[in-house]
C-alpha atoms as a PDB file:
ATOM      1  CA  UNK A   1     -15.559   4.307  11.153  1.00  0.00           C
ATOM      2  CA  UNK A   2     -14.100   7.699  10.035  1.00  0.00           C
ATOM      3  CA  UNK A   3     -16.461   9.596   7.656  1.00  0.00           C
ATOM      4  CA  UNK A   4     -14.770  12.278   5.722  1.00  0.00           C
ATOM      5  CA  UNK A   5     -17.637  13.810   3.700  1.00  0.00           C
ATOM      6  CA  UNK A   6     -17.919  15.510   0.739  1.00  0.00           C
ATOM      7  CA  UNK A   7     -19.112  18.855   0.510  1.00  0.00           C
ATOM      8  CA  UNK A   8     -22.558  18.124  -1.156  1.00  0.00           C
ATOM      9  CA  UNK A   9     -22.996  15.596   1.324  1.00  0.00           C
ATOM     10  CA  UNK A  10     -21.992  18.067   4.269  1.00  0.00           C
ATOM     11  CA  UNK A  11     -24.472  20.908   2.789  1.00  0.00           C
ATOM     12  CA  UNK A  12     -27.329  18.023   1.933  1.00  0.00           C
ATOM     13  CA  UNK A  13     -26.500  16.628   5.759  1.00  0.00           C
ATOM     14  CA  UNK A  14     -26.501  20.192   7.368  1.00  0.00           C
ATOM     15  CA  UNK A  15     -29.680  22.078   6.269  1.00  0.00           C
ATOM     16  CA  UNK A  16     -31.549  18.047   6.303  1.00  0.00           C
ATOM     17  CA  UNK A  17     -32.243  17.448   2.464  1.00  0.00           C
ATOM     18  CA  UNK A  18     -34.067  15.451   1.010  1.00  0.00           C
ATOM     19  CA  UNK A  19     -31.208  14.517  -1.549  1.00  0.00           C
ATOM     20  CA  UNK A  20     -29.290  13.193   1.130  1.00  0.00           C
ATOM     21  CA  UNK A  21     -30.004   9.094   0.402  1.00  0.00           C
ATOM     22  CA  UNK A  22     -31.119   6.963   3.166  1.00  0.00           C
ATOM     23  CA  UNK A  23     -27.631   5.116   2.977  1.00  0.00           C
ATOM     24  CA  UNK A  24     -25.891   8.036   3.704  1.00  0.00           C
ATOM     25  CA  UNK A  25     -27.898   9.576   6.931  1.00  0.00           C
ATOM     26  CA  UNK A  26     -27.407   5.712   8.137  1.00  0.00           C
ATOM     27  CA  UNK A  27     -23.519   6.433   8.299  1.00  0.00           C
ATOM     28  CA  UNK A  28     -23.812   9.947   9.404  1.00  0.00           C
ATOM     29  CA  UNK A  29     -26.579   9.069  12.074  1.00  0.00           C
ATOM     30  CA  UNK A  30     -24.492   5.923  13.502  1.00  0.00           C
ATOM     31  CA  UNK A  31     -23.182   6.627  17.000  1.00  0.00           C
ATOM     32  CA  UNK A  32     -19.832   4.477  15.988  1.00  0.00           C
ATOM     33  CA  UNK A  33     -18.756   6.545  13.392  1.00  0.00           C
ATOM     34  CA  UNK A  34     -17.069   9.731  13.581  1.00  0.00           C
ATOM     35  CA  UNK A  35     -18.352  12.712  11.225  1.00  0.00           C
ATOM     36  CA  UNK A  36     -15.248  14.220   9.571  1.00  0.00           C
ATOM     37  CA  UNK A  37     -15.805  17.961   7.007  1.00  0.00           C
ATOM     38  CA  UNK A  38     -12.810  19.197   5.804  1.00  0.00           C
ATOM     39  CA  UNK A  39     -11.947  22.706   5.595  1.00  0.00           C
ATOM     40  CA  UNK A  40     -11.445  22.613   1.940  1.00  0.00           C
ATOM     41  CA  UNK A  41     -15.124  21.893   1.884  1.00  0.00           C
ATOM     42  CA  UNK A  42     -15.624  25.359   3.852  1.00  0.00           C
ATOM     43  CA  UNK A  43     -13.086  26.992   1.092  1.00  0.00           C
ATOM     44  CA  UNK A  44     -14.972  25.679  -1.414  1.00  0.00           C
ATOM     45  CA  UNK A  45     -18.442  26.897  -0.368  1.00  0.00           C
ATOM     46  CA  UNK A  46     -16.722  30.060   0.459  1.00  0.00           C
ATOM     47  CA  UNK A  47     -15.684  30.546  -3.212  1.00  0.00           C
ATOM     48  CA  UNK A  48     -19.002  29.656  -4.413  1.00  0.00           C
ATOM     49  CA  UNK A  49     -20.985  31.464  -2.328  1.00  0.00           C
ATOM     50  CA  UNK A  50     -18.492  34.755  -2.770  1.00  0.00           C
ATOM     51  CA  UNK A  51     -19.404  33.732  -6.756  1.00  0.00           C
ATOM     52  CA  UNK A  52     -23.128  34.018  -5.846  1.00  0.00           C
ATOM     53  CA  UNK A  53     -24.046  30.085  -7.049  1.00  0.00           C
ATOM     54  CA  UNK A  54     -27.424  29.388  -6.269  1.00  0.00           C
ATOM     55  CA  UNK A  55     -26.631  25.868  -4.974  1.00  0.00           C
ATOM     56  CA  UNK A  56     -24.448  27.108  -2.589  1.00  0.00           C
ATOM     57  CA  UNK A  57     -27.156  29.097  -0.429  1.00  0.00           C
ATOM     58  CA  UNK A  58     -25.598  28.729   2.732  1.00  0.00           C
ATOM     59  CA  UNK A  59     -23.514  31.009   5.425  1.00  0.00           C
ATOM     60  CA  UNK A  60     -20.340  29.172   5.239  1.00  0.00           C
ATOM     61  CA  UNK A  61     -19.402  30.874   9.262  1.00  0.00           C
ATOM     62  CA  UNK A  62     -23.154  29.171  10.597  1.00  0.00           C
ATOM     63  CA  UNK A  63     -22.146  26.029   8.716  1.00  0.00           C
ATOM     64  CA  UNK A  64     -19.012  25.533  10.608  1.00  0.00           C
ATOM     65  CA  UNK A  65     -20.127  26.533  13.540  1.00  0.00           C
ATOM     66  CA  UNK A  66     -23.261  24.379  13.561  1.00  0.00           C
ATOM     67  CA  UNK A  67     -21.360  20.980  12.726  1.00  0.00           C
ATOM     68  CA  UNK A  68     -18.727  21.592  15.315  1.00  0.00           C
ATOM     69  CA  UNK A  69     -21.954  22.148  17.639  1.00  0.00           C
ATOM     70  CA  UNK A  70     -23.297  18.606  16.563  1.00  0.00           C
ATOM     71  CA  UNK A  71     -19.850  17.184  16.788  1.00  0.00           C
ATOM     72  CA  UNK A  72     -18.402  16.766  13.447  1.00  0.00           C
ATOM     73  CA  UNK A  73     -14.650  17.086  13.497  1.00  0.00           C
ATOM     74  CA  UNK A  74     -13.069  19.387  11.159  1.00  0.00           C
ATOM     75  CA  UNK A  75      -9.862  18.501   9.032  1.00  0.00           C
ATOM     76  CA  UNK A  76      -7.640  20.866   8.033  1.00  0.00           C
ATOM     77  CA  UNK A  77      -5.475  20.821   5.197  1.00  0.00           C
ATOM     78  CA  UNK A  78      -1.588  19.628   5.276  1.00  0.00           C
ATOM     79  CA  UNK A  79       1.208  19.735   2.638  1.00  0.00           C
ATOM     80  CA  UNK A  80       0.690  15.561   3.031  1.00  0.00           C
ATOM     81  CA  UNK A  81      -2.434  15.862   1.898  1.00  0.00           C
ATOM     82  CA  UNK A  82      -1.578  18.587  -1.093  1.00  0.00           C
ATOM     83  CA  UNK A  83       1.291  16.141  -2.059  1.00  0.00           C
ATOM     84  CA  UNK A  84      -0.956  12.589  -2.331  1.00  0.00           C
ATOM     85  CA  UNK A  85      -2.930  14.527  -4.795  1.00  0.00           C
ATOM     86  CA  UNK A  86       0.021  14.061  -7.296  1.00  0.00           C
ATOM     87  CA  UNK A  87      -0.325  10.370  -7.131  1.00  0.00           C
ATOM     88  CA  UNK A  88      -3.747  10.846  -8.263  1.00  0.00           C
ATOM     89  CA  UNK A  89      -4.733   9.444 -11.522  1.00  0.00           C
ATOM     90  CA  UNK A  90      -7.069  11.916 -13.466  1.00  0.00           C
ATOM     91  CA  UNK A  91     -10.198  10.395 -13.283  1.00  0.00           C
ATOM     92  CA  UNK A  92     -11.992  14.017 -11.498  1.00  0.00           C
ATOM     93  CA  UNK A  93     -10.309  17.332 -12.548  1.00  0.00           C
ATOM     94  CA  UNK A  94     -12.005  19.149  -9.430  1.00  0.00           C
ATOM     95  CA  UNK A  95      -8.974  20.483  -7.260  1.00  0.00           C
ATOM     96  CA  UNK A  96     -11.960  20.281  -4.274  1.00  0.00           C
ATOM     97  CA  UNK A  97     -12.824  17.016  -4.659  1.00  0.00           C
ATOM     98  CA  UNK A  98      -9.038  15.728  -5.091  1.00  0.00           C
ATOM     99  CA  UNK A  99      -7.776  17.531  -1.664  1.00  0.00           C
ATOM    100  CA  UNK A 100     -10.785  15.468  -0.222  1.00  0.00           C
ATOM    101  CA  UNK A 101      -9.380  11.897  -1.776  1.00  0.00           C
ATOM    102  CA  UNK A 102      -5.913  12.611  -0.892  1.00  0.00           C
ATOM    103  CA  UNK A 103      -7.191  13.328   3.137  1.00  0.00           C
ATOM    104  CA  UNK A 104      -9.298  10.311   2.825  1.00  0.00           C
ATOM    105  CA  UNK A 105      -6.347   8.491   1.600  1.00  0.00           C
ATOM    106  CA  UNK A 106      -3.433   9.810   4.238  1.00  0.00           C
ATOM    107  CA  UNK A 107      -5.416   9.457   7.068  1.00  0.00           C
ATOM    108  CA  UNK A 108      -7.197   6.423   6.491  1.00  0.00           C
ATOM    109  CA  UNK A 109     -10.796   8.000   6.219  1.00  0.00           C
ATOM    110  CA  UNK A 110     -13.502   6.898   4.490  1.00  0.00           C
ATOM    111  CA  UNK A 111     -14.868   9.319   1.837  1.00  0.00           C
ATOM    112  CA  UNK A 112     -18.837   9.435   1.441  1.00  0.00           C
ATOM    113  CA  UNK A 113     -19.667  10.626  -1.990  1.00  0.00           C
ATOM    114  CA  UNK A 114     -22.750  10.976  -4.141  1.00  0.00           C
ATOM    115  CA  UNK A 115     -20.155  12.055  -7.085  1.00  0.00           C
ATOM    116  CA  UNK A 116     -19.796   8.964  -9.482  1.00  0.00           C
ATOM    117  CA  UNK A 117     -16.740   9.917 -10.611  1.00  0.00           C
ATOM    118  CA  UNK A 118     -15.223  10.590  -7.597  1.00  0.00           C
ATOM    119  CA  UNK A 119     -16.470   7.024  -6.275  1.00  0.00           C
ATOM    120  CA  UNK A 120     -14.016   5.145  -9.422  1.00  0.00           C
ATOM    121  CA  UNK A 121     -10.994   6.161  -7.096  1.00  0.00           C
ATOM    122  CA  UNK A 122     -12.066   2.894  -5.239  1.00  0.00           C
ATOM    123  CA  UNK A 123     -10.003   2.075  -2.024  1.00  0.00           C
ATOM    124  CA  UNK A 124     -11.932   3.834   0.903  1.00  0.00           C
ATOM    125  CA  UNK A 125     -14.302   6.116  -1.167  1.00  0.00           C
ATOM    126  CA  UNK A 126     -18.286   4.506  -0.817  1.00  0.00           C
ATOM    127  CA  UNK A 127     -20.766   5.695  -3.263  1.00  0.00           C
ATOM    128  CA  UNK A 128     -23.598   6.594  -1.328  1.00  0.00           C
END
């Protein structure tokens, strides 16, 4: 399977928190399954961190670098993807998370998410 991951889920994954859930680090740690981050997950911690957010406490340059050293692929972002989010129906206002629903959604991913709200888009999106 192709996990696209969410970018709470990539920073939980990446510095080994405990608020990652069990489910999750099952997908993530399965061999068959391919660990997707997108880069509008790095632009977002970029912003946040440049807006000095104290849940964002991480080096967004040593993030990349460390999942594309423990093979995660990165996704960037196409005018496809921009475009699907029109379709979108309003459920989540985040422009972040609605890049990440569209990607999931053109290129047949499947979007872990701990966000509730972002899980009622259904289709490939698991709660986890």
């Amino acid at each position: 399977m192709k996990l696209l991951l969410d970018t709470h889920l990539l920073l939980w994954a990446a510095e080994d928190s405990p608020r990652l859930s069990q489910v999750a680090r099952d997908f993530i740690v399965d061999p068959a399954n391919e660990r997707i981050f997108s880069a509008a997950s790095l632009w977002e911690i970029a912003i946040k961190v440049g807006l000095g957010r104290s849940d964002f406490n991480v080096n967004p340059t040593e993030l990349r670098d460390g999942l594309l050293a423990n093979d995660y692929r990165e996704l960037p972002v196409s005018g496809a993807h921009a475009l699907r989010t029109l379709s979108l129906p309003s459920i989540h206002k985040d422009p972040f998370d609605r890049i990440l629903i569209a990607q999931a959604a053109v290129d047949g991913l499947t979007l872990l998410t701990a966000d509730p709200l972002v899980a009622k888009y259904g289709g490939t999106i698991r709660a986890v």
